[in-house]
Protein backbone atom coordinates (compact mmCIF):
# COMPACT_ATOMS: atom_id res chain seq x y z
CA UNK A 1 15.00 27.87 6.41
CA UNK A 2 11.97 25.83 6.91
CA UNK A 3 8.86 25.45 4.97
CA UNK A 4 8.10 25.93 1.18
CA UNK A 5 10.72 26.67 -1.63
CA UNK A 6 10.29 28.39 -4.25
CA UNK A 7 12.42 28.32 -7.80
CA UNK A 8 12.33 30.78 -11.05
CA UNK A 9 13.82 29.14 -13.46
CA UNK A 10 14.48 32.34 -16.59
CA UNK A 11 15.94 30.82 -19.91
CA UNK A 12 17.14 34.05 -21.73
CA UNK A 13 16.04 33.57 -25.42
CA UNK A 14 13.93 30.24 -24.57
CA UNK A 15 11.42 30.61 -27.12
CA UNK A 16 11.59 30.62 -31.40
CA UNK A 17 9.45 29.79 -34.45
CA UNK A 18 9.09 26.80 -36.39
CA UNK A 19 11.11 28.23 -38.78
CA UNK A 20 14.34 27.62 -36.49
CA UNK A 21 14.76 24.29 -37.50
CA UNK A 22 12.65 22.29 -40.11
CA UNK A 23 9.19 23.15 -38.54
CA UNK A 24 10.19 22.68 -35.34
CA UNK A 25 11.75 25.99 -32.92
CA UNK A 26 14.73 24.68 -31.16
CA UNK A 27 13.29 23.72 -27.85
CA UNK A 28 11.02 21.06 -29.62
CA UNK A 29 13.63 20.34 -31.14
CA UNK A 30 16.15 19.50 -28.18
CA UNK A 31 16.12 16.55 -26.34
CA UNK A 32 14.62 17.39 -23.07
CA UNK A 33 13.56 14.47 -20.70
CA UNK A 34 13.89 16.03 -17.57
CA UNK A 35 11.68 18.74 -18.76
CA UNK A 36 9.46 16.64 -20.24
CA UNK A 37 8.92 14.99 -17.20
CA UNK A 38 8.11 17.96 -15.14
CA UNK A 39 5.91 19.27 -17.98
CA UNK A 40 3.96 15.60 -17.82
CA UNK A 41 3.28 16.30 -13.76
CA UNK A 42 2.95 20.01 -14.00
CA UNK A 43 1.28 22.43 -15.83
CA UNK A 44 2.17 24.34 -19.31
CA UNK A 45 1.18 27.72 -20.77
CA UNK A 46 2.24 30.71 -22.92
CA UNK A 47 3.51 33.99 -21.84
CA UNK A 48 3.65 37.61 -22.64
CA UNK A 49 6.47 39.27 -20.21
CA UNK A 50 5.43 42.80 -21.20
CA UNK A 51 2.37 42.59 -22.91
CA UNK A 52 1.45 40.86 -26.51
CA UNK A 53 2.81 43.02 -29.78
CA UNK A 54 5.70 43.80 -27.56
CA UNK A 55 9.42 42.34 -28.19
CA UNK A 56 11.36 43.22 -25.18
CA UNK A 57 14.16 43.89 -23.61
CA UNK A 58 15.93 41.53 -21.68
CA UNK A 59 15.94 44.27 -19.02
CA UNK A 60 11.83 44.93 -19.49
CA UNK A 61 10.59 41.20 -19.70
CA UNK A 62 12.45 40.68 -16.15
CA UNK A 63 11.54 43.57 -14.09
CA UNK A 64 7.80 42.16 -15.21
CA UNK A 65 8.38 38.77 -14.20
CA UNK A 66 9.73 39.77 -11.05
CA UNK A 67 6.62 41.87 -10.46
CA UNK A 68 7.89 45.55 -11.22
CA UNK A 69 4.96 47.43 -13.18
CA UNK A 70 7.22 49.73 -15.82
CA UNK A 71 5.16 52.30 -16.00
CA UNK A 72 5.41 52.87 -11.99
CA UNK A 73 8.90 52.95 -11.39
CA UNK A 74 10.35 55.34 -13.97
CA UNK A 75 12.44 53.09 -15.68
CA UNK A 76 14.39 55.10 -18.35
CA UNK A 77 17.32 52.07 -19.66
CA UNK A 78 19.46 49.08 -18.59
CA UNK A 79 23.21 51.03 -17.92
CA UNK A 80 21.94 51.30 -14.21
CA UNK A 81 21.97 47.28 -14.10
CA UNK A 82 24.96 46.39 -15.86
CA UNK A 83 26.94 48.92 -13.17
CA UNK A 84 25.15 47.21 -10.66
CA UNK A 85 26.00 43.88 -11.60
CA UNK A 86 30.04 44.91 -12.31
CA UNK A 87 29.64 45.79 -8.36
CA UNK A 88 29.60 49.45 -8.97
CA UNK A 89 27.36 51.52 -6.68
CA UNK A 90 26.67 54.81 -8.49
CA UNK A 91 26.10 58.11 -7.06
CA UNK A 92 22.52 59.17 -7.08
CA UNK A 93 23.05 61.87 -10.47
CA UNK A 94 25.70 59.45 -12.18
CA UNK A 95 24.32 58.75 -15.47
CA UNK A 96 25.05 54.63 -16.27
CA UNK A 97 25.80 53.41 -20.14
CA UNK A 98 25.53 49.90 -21.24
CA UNK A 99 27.96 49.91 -23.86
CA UNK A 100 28.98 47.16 -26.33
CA UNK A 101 32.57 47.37 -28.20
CA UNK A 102 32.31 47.39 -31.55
CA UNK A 103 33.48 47.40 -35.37
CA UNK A 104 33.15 50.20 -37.58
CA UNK A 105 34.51 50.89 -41.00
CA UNK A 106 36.06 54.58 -41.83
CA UNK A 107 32.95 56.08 -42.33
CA UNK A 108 31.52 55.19 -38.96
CA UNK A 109 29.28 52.62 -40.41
CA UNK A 110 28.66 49.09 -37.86
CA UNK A 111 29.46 46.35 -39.68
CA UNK A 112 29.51 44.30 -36.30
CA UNK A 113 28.19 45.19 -33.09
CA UNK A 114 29.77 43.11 -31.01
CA UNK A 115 33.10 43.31 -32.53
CA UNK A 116 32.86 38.90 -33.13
CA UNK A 117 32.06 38.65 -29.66
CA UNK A 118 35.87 39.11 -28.40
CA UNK A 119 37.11 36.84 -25.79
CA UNK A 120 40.89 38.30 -24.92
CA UNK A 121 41.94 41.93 -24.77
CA UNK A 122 39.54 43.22 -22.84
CA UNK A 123 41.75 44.85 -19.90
CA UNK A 124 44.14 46.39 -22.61
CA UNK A 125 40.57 48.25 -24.33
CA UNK A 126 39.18 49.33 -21.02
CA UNK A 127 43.15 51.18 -20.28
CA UNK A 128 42.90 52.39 -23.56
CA UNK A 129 39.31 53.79 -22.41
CA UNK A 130 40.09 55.12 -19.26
CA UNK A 131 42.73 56.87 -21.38
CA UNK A 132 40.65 59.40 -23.00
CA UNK A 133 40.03 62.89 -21.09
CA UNK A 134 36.37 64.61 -21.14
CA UNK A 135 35.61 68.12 -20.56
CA UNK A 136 33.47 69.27 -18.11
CA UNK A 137 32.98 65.88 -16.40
CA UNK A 138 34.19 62.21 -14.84
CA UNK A 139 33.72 58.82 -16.10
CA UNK A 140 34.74 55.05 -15.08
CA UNK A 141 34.53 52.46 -17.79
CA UNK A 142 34.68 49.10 -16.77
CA UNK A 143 34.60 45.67 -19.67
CA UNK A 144 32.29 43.19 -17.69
CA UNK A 145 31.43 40.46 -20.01
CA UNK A 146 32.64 39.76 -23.56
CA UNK A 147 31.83 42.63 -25.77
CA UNK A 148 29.94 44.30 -23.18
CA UNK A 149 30.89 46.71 -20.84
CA UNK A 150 29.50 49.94 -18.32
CA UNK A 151 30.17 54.02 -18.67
CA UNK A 152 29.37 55.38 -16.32
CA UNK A 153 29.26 59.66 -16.38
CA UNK A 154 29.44 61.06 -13.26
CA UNK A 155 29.72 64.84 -12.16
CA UNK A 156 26.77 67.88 -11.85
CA UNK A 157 24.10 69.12 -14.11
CA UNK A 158 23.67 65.20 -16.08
CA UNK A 159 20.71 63.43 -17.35
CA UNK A 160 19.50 60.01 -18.22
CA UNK A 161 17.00 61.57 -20.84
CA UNK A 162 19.11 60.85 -24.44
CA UNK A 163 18.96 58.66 -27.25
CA UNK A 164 21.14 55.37 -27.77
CA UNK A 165 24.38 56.15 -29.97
CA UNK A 166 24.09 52.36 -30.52
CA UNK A 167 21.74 51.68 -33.86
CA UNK A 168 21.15 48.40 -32.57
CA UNK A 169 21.56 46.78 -36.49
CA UNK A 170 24.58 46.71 -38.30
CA UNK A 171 25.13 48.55 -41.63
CA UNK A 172 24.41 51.79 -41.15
CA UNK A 173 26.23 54.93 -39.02
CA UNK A 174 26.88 55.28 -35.28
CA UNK A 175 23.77 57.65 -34.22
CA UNK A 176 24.67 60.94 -32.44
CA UNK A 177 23.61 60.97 -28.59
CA UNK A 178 19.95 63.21 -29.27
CA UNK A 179 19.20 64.56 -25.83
CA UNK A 180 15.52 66.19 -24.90
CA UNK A 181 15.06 69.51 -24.68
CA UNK A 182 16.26 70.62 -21.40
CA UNK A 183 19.64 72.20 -20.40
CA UNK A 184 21.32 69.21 -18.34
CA UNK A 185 20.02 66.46 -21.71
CA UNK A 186 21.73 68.39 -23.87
CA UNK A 187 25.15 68.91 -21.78
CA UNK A 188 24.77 65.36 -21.27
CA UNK A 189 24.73 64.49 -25.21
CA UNK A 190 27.54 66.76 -25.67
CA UNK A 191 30.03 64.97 -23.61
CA UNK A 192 28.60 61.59 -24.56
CA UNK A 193 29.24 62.88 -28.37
CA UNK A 194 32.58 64.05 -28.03
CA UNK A 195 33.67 60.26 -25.62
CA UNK A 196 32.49 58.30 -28.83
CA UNK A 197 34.46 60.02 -31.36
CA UNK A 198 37.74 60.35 -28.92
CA UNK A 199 37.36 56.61 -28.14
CA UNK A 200 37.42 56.01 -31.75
CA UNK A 201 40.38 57.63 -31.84
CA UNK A 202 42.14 56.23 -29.07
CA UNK A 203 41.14 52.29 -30.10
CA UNK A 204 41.53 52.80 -34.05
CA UNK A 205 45.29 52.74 -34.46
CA UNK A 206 46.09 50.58 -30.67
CA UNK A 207 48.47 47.49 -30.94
CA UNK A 208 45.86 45.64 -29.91
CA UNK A 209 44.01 46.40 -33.17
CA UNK A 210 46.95 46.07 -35.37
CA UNK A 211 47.68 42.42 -34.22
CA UNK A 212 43.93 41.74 -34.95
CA UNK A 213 43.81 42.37 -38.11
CA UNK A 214 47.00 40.71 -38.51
CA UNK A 215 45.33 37.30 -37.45
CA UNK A 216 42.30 38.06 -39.15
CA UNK A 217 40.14 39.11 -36.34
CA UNK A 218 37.83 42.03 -36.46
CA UNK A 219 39.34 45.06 -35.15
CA UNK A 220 37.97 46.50 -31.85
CA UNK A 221 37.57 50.39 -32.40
CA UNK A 222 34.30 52.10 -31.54
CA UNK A 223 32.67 52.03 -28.36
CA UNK A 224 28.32 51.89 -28.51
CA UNK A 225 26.77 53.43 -25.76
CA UNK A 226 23.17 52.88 -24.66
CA UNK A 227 20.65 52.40 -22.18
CA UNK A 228 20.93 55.84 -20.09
CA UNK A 229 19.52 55.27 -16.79
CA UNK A 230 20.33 57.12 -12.99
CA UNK A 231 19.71 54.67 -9.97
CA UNK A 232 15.91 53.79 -9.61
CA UNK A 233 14.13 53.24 -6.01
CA UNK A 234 12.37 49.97 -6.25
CA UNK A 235 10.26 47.67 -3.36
CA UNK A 236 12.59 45.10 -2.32
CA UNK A 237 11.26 42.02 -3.33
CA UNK A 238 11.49 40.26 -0.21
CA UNK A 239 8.88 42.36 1.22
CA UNK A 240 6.96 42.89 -1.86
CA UNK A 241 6.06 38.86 -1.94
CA UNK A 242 7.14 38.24 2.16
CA UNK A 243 10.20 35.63 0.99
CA UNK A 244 13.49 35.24 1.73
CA UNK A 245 15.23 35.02 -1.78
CA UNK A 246 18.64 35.09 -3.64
CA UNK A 247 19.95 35.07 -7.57
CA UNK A 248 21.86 32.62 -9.17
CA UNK A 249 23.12 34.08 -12.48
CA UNK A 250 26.44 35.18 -14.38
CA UNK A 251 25.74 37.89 -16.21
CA UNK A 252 26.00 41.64 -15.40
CA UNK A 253 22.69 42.57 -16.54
CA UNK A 254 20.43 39.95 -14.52
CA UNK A 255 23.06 40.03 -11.75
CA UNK A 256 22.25 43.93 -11.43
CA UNK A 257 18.45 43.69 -11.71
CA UNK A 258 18.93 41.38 -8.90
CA UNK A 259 20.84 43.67 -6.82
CA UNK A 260 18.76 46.64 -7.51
CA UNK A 261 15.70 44.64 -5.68
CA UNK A 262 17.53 43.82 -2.97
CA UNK A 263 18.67 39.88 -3.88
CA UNK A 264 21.81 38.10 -2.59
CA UNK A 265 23.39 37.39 -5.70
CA UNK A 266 25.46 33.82 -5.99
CA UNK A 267 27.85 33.54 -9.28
CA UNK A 268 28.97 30.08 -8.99
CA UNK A 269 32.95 29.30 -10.29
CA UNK A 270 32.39 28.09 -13.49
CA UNK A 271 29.36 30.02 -14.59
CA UNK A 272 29.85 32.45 -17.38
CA UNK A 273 26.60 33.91 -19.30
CA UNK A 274 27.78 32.51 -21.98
CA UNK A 275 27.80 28.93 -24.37
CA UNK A 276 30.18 27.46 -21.91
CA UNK A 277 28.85 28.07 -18.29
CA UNK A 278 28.47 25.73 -15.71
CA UNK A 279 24.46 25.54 -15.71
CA UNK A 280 25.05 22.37 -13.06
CA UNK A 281 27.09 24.64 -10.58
CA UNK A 282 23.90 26.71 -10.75
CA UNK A 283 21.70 24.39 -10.14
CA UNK A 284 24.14 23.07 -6.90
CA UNK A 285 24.15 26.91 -6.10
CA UNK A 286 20.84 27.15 -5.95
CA UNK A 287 19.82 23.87 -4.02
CA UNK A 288 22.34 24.86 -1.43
CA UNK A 289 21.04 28.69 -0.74
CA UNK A 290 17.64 26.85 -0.17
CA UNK A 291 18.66 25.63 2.65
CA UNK A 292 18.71 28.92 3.62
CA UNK A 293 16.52 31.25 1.78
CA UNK A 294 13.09 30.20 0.78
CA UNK A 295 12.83 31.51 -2.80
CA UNK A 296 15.63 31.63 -5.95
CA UNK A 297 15.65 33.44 -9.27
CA UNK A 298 18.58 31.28 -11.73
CA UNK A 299 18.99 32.97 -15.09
CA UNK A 300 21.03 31.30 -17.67
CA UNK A 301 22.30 32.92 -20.65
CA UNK A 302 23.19 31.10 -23.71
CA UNK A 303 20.38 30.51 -25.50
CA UNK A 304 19.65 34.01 -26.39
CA UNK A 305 23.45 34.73 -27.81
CA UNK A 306 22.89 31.43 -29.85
CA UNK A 307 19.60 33.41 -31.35
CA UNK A 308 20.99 36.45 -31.65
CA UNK A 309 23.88 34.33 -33.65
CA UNK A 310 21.39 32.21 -35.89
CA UNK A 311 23.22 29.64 -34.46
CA UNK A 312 20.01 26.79 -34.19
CA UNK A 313 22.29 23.85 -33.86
CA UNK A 314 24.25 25.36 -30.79
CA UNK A 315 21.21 26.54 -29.30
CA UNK A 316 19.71 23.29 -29.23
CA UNK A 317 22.47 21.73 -27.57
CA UNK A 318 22.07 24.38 -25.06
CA UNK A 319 18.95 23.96 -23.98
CA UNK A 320 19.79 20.28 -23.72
CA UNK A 321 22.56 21.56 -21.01
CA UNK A 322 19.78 23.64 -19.46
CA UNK A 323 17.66 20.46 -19.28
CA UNK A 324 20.46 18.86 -17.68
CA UNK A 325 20.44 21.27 -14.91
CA UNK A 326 16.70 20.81 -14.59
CA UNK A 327 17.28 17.10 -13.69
CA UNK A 328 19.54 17.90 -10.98
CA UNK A 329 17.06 20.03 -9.47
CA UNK A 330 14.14 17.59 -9.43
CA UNK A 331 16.41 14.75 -8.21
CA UNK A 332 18.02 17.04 -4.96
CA UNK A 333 14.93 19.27 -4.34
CA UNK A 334 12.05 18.30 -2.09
CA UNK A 335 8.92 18.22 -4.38
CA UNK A 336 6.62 17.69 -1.70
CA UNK A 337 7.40 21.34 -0.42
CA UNK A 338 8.72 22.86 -3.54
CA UNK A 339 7.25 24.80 -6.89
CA UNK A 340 9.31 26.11 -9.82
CA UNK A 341 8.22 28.42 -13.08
CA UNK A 342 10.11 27.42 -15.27
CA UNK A 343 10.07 29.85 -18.92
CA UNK A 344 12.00 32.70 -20.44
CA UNK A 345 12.62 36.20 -20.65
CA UNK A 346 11.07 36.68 -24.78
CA UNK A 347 11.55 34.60 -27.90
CA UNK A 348 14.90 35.01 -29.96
CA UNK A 349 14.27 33.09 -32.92
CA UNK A 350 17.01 31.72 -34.64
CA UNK A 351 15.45 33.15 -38.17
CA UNK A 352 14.90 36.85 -37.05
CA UNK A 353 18.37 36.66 -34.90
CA UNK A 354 16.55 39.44 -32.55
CA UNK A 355 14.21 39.14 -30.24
CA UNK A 356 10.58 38.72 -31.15
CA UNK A 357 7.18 39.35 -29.72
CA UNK A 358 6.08 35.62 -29.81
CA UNK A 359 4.89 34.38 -26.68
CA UNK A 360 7.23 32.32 -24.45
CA UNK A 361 6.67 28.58 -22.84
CA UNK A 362 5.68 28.60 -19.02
CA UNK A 363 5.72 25.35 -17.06
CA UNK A 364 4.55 25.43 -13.09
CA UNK A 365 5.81 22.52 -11.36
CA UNK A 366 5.63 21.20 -7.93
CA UNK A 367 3.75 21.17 -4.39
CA UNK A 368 -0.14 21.93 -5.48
CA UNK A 369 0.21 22.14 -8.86
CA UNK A 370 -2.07 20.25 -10.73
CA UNK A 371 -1.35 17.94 -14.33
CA UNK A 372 -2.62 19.20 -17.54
CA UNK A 373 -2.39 17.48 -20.65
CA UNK A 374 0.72 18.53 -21.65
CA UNK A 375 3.38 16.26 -21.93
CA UNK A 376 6.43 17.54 -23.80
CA UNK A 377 7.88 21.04 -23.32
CA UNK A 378 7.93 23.30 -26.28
CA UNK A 379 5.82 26.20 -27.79
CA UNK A 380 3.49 23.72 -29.40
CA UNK A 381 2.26 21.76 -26.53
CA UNK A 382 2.20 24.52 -23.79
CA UNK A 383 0.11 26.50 -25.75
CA UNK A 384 -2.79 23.87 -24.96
CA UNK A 385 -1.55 23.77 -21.39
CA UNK A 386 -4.29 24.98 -18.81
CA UNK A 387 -1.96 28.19 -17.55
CA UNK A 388 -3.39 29.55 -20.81
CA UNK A 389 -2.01 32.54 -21.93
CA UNK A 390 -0.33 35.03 -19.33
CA UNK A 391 1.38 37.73 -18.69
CA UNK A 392 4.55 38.40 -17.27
CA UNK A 393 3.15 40.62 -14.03
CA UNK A 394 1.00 37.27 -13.20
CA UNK A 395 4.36 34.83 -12.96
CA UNK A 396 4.89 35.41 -9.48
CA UNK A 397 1.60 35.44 -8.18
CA UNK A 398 0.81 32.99 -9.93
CA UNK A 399 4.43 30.69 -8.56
CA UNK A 400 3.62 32.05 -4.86
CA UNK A 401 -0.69 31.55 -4.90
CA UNK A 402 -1.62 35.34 -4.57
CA UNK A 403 -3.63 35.25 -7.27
CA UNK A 404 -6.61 33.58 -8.07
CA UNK A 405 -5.47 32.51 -11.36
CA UNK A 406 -4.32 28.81 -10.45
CA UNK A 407 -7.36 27.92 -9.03
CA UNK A 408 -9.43 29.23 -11.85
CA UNK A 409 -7.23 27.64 -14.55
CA UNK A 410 -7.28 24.34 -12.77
CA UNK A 411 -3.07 24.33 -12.39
């Protein structure tokens, strides 16, 4: 496809606080020269992907970069995206779950949410699952990534509108599924209650716990559900910003968000959504499907887990892998007909270990885009970039030229 290209470049986690390594967050920290350089020709700035005050979601902070206003389109939790990005197309009244395996203690108490981020097993805990029988409705359960996994409930009479039986911290109790106050919500909660406690059950006593704890590993035996959501109806995003465009990403999550606005999604060999992905095969990925397509979305993962993890050191050298991938881009990408955002999703400071409502670094690079006086990427310089301070909605406008903002901030 001929004519302009478009790249956006989302580094899940990018952003921290000085406090993430001695004054210094970790991406002015990293050694970063091929972002550096693009900073130095481009433009910098701060942004807000929901709003300011607001620490979001993974899921929230992307469906506002990529334009989606969440208070229009109903949005009621991530599960829908995670089945989506498995490759499962729900029926319209399923009810999706993202679900994270877990470990409790015998009181039901999280002592670790993501069970020490297992790496093996996970077929032999999805049987064990699939194994447990509900009554008065169907479910698929399917381990996609890790920890992670998708639940989805399926039958009549369901609803998306109940609580989280994840607690989203560690050290206290496994909350009951609270539905509203309506007839299908709490028929819905019921079932959901009665899958956690039989999948504690089922997992609790399984070989594969028994040979964990015989090697010293955390066992594997709760199941946290969250993120209720039915399928949504959104504006494919090829006609909401007249492009041709595709996804380069790993994990189920972004993957899903893709798919639900109508993206070609591309998951390179090699890529992961983890520490160890190939960030280079998605940068390859993405310069071939512009020969092609006109506009691509990459997401890479690490970062964030490295944040969530407190890990500083590992999330430095991550975002020196990301940088990495941002040289090959410059050197096989025609500048002359090409822009690129290039930012994050939120902050997950390495402190906190959570994500945080600090605003996020922005760089626009490329074909009309005018040089600021920033020169090195990082929270402290962008901020004095002349993007200014923006919000997530304005990204894509802002990338494409449908909004007036570039010419009034001088980028």
């Amino acid at each position: 496809m001929e004519g302009r290209k478009t790249v956006l470049f989302i580094v899940d986690g990018l952003g921290g606080r000085p406090t993430d390594m001695d004054g210094q967050t970790c991406l002015e920290a990293a050694d970063t020269p091929n972002l550096d350089s693009m900073v130095s020709d481009g433009s910098g700035g701060m942004m807000y992907s929901v709003g300011k005050g607001v620490a979001p979601g993974s899921d929230t902070a992307h469906l506002s970069i990529l334009g989606y206003d969440l208070d229009d389109i109903g949005y009621s939790g991530r599960g829908i995206f995670e089945a989506l990005g498995y490759g499962i197309e729900p029926g319209k009244n399923d009810v999706c779950f993202r679900t994270n395996f877990a470990t409790v203690n015998e009181e039901g108490v999280v002592e670790d949410r993501r069970a020490g981020r297992i790496t093996e097993g996970q077929e032999e805990l999805e049987s064990l699952v699939n194994s447990v029988e509900l009554n008065g409705a169907d479910f698929v359960f399917k381990s996609t990534n890790q920890h992670r996994g998708v639940f989805i409930l399926k039958g009549e009479g369901l609803s998306d509108n109940v609580e989280d039986v994840d607690p989203h911290e560690t050290g206290v109790e496994i909350k009951k599924c609270v539905p509203e106050k309506d007839e299908d919500s709490r028929r819905t909660a019921d079932i959901v209650n009665g899958f956690v406690e039989k999948t504690r059950s089922v997992l609790e006593d399984a070989d594969i716990n028994k040979r964990r704890r015989k090697d010293g590993k955390k066992p594997v035996n709760a199941l946290l559900l969250r993120g209720a959501s039915k399928p949504l109806r959104l504006e494919p995003f090829d006609e909401k910003y007249d492009v041709g465009s595709f996804c380069v990403a790993a994990g189920p999550l972004y993957m899903g968000i893709a798919r639900q606005v109508g993206m070609k999604v591309i998951k390179p060999y090699g890529a992961t959504g983890d520490f160890d992905s190939d960030l280079l095969a998605k940068a390859k990925a993405a310069v071939e499907g512009l020969e092609d397509k006109n506009f691509v979305f990459i997401h890479v993962k690490g970062a964030d887990n490295a944040g969530h993890d407190r890990d500083a050191d590992r999330k430095k050298k991550f975002l020196e892998k990301v940088d990495e991938a941002v040289g090959y881009l410059l050197d096989n990408l025609d500048w002359g007909r090409t822009k690129i955002a290039f930012t994050g999703d939120h902050s997950t400071p390495v402190e906190l270990g959570n994500h945080s409502d600090d605003p996020i670094p922005i760089v626009y690079y490329g074909e009309g885009i005018d040089r600021d006086s920033v020169v090195r990427i990082g929270e402290k310089w962008c901020r004095e970039g002349d993007v200014g301070y923006i919000d997530g909605m304005d990204v894509i406008p802002g990338l494409l030229g449908t909004s007036s903002q570039p010419e009034e901030e001088g980028f």
